[in-house]
Protein backbone atom coordinates (compact mmCIF):
# COMPACT_ATOMS: atom_id res chain seq x y z
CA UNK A 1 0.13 1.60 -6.96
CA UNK A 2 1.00 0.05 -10.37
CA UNK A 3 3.00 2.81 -12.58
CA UNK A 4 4.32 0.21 -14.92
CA UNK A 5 4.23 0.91 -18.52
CA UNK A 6 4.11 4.57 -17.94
CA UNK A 7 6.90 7.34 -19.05
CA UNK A 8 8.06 10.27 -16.96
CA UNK A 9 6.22 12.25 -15.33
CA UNK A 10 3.45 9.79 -15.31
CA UNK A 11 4.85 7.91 -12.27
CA UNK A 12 5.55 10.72 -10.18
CA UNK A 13 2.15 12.55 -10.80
CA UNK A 14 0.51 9.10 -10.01
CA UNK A 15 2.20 8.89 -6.92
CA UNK A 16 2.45 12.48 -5.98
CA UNK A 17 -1.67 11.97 -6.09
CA UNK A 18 -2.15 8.93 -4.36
CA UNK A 19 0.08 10.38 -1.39
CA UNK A 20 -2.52 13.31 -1.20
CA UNK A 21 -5.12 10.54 -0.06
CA UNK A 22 -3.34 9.01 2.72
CA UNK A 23 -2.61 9.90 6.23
CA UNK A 24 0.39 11.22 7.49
CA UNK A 25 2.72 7.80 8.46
CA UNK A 26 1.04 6.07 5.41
CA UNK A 27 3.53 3.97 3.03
CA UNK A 28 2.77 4.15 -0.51
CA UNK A 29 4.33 1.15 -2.85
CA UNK A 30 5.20 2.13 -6.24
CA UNK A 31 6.03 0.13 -9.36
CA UNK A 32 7.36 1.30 -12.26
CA UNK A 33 8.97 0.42 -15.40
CA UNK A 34 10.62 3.64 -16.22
CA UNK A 35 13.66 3.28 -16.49
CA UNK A 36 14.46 6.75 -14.92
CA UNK A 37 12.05 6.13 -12.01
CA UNK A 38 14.77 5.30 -9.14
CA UNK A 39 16.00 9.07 -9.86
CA UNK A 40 12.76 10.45 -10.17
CA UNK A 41 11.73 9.60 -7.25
CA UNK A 42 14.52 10.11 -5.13
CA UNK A 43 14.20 13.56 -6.19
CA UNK A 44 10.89 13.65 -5.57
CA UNK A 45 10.85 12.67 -2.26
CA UNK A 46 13.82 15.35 -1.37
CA UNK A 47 11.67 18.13 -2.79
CA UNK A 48 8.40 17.69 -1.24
CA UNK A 49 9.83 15.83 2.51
CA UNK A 50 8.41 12.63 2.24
CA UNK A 51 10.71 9.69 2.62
CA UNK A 52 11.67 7.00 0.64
CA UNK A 53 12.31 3.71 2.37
CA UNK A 54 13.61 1.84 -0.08
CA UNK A 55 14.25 0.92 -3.88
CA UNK A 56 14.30 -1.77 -5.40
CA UNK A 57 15.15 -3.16 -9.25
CA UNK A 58 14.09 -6.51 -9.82
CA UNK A 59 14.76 -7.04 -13.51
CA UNK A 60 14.12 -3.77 -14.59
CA UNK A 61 10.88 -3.22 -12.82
CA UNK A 62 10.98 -0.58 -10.07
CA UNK A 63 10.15 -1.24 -6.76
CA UNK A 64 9.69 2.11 -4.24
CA UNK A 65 8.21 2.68 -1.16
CA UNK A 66 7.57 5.99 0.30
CA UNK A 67 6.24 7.19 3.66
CA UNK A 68 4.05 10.54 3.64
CA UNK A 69 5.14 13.16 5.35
């Protein structure tokens, strides 16, 4: 899912959304541009139980991939 150019919360609801359409197992890959997103979604993730598999920051664009619960 392509997040980039958007501010917080944009990412998160974006993602939070896309989640709700796939299966339980599913990985969702996120980029962003925010430059708050590695936080974000690490909090995210604690709060609702899904898990994030990895971050990554290639030049200031986000890279995160997270597994539904």
């Amino acid at each position: 899912m392509d997040a980039t150019g958007l501010a917080c919360p944009l990412p998160i609801l974006r993602a939070k959304k896309a989640l709700a359409q796939l299966s339980s197992g599913q990985v969702l890959k996120v980029l962003t541009t925010d430059r708050n997103a590695i936080r974000d979604f690490q909090a995210f993730c604690r709060q609702t139980g899904n898990a994030l598999l990895r971050q990554e920051d290639n030049s200031g664009q986000g890279v995160h991939y997270l597994r539904r619960r």
